[in-house]
Protein backbone atom coordinates (compact mmCIF):
# COMPACT_ATOMS: atom_id res chain seq x y z
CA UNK A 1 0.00 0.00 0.00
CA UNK A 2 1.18 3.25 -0.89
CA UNK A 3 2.30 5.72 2.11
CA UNK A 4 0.35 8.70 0.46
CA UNK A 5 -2.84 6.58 0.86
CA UNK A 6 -2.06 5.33 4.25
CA UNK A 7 -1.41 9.39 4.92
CA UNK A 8 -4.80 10.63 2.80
CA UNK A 9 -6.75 7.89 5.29
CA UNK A 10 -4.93 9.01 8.41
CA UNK A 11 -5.33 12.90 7.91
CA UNK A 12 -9.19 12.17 6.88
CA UNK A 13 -9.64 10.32 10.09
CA UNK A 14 -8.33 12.96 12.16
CA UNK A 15 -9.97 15.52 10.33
CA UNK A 16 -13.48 13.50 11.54
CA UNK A 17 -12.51 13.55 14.62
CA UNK A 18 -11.49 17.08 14.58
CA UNK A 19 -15.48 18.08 13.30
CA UNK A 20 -16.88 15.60 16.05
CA UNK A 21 -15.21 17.08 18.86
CA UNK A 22 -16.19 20.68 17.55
CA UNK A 23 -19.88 19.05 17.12
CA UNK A 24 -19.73 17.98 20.46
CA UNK A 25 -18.43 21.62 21.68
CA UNK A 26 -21.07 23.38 19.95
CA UNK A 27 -23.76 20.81 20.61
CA UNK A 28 -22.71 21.87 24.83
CA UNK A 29 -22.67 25.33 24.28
CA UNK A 30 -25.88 25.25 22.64
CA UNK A 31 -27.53 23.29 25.87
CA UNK A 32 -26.12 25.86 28.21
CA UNK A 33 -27.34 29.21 25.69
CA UNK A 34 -30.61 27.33 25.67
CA UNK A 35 -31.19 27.41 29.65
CA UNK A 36 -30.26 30.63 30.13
CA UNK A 37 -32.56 31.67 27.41
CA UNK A 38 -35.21 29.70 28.94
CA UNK A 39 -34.27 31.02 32.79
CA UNK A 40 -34.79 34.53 31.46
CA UNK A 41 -37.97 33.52 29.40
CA UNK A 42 -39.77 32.36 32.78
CA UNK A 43 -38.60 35.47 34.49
CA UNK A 44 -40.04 37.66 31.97
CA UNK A 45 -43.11 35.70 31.99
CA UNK A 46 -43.28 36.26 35.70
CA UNK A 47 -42.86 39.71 35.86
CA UNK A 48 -45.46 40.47 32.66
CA UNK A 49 -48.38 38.45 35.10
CA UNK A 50 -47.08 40.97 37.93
CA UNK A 51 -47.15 43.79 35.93
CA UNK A 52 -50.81 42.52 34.63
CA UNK A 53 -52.21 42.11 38.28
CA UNK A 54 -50.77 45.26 39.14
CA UNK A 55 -52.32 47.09 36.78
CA UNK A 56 -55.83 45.60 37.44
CA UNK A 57 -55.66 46.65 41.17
CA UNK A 58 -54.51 50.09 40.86
């Protein structure tokens, strides 16, 4: 077998792995952004059905 073929098939493979750990990065990231997005959401959500009641009894 040909050492430039044994190299193409090497560099590919790391180049995979390379994507799947950046997939795997992003894939975290996106989990975290996604709860905090949601955390602020429900606080929002909270304060609008204060604000609501508050301006029904005054």
């Amino acid at each position: 077998m040909s050492w430039t073929l044994v190299a193409a098939v090497l560099l590919a493979t790391a180049g995979l792995l390379v994507l799947g750990l950046l997939a795997v990065r992003l894939w975290l990231a996106v989990r975290v952004l996604a709860r905090e997005v949601d955390t602020a959401s429900r606080a929002l959500a909270e304060v609008a059905g204060e604000l609501a009641e508050a301006g029904r009894a005054g």
